[in-house]
Protein backbone atom coordinates (compact mmCIF):
# COMPACT_ATOMS: atom_id res chain seq x y z
CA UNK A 1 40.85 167.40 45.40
CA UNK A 2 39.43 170.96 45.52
CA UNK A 3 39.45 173.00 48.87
CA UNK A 4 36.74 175.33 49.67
CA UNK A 5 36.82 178.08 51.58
CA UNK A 6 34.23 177.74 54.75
CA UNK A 7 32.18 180.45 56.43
CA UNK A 8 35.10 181.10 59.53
CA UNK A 9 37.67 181.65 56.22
CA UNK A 10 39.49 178.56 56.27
CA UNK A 11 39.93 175.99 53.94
CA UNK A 12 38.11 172.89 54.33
CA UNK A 13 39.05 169.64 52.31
CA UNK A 14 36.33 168.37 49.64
CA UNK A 15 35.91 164.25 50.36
CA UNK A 16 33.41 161.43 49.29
CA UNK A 17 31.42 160.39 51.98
CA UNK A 18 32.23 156.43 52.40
CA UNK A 19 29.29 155.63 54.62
CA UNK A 20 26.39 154.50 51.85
CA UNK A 21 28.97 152.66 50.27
CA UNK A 22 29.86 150.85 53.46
CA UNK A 23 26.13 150.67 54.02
CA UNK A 24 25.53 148.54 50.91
CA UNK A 25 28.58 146.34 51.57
CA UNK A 26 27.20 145.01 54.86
CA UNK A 27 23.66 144.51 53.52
CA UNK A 28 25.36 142.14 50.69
CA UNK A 29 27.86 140.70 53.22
CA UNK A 30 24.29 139.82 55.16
CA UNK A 31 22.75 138.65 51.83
CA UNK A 32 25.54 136.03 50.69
CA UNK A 33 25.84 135.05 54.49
CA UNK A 34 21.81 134.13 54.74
CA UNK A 35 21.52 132.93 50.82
CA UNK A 36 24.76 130.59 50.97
CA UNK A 37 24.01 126.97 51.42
CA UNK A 38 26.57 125.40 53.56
CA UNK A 39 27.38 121.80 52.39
CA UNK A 40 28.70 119.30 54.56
CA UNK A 41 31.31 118.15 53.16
CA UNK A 42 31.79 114.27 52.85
CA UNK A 43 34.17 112.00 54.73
CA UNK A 44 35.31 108.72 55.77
CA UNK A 45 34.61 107.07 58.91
CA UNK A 46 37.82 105.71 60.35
CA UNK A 47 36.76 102.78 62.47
CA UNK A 48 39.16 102.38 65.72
CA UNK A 49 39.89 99.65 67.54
CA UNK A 50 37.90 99.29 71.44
CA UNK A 51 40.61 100.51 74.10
CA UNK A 52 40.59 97.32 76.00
CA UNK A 53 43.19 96.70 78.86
CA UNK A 54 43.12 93.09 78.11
CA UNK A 55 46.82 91.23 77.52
CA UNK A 56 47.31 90.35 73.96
CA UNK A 57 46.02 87.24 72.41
CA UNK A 58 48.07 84.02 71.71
CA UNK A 59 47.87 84.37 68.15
CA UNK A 60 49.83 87.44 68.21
CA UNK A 61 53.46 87.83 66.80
CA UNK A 62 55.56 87.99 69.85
CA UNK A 63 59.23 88.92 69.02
CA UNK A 64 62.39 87.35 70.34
CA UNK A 65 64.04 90.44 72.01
CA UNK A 66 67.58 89.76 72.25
CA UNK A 67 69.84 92.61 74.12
CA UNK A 68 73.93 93.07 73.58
CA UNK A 69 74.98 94.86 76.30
CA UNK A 70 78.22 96.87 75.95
CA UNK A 71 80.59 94.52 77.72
CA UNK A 72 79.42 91.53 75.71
CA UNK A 73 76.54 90.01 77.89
CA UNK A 74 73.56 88.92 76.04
CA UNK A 75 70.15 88.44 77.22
CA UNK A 76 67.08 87.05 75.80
CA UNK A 77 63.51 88.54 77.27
CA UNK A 78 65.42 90.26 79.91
CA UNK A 79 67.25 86.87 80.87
CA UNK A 80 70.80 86.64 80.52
CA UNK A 81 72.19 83.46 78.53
CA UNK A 82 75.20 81.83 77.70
CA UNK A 83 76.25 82.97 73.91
CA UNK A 84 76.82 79.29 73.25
CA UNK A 85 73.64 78.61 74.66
CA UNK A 86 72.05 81.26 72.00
CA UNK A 87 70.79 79.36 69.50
CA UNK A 88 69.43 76.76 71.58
CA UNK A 89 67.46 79.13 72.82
CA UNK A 90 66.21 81.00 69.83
CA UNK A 91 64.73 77.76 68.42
CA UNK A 92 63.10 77.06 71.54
CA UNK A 93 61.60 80.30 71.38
CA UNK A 94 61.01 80.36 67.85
CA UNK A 95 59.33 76.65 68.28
CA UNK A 96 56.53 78.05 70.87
CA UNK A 97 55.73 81.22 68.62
CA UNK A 98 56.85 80.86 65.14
CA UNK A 99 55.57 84.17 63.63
CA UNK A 100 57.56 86.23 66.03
CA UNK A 101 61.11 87.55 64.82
CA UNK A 102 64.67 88.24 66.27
CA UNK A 103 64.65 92.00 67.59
CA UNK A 104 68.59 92.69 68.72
CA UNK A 105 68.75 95.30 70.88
CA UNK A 106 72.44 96.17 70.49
CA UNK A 107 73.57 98.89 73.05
CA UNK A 108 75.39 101.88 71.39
CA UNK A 109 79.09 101.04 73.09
CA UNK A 110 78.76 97.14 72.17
CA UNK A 111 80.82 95.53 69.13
CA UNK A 112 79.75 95.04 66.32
CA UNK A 113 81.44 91.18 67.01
CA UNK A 114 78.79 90.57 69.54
CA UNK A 115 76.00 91.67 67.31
CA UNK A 116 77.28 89.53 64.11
CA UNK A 117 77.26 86.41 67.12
CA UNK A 118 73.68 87.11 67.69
CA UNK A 119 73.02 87.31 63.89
CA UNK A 120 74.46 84.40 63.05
CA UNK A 121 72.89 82.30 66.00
CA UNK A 122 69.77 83.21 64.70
CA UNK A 123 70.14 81.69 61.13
CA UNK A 124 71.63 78.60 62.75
CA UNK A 125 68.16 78.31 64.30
CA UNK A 126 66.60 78.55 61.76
CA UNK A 127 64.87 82.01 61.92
CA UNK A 128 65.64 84.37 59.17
CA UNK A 129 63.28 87.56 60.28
CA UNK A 130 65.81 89.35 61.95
CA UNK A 131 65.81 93.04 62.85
CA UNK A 132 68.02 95.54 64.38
CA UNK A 133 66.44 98.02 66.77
CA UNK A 134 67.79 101.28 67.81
CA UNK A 135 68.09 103.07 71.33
């Protein structure tokens, strides 16, 4: 850029004055903004269930939850039970609801002995859904 001398004898800088450019930048900002048809874009409805606080229905699956406790004790639905009493008790179970499935809850210090007991009751009764839940 070239520097002029000014009337006080200094040197002033030569520079392009950015302000009508700026000017027509915000007028066709303003134009695009007004002229721009905004579409609404499609979707999908996602239909929810209704929050009711009404206990499930009879038809339901209702599992069999089974828990192996570290030392060996077993309990079915919070109950505790005999292991040689196990598999009477699954088919009961699995007689009044038979879409539910085994669910072992083995704890995470119990053998594996206990859980192959549990296992193995379960396909005497006759129930081969079987599943192995974590803690």
């Amino acid at each position: 850029m070239r520097e002029f001398l000014d009337e006080g004898g200094g040197r002033e800088e030569a520079g392009i004055d950015l302000t009508p450019m700026l000017d027509v930048v915000f007028i066709m900002l303003i134009f695009f903004i007004v002229t721009a048809s905004f579409v609404k874009e499609a979707g999908f409805d996602v239909n929810r269930p209704p929050n009711t606080d009404q206990p499930p229905r009879d038809d339901e699956r209702k599992n069999i939850l089974i828990n192996v406790a570290a030392d060996g004790r077993l309990y079915i639905n919070r109950r505790p039970v005999d292991p040689g009493a196990l598999t009477a008790n699954i088919k009961r179970l699995h007689a009044e609801n038979p879409k539910g499935a085994v669910v072992i809850q083995a704890e995470d210090d119990s053998m594996n002995e206990y859980l192959i007991t549990v296992m193995d009751a379960a396909r005497k009764a006759g129930v081969y859904d079987v599943a192995i839940a974590s803690n």
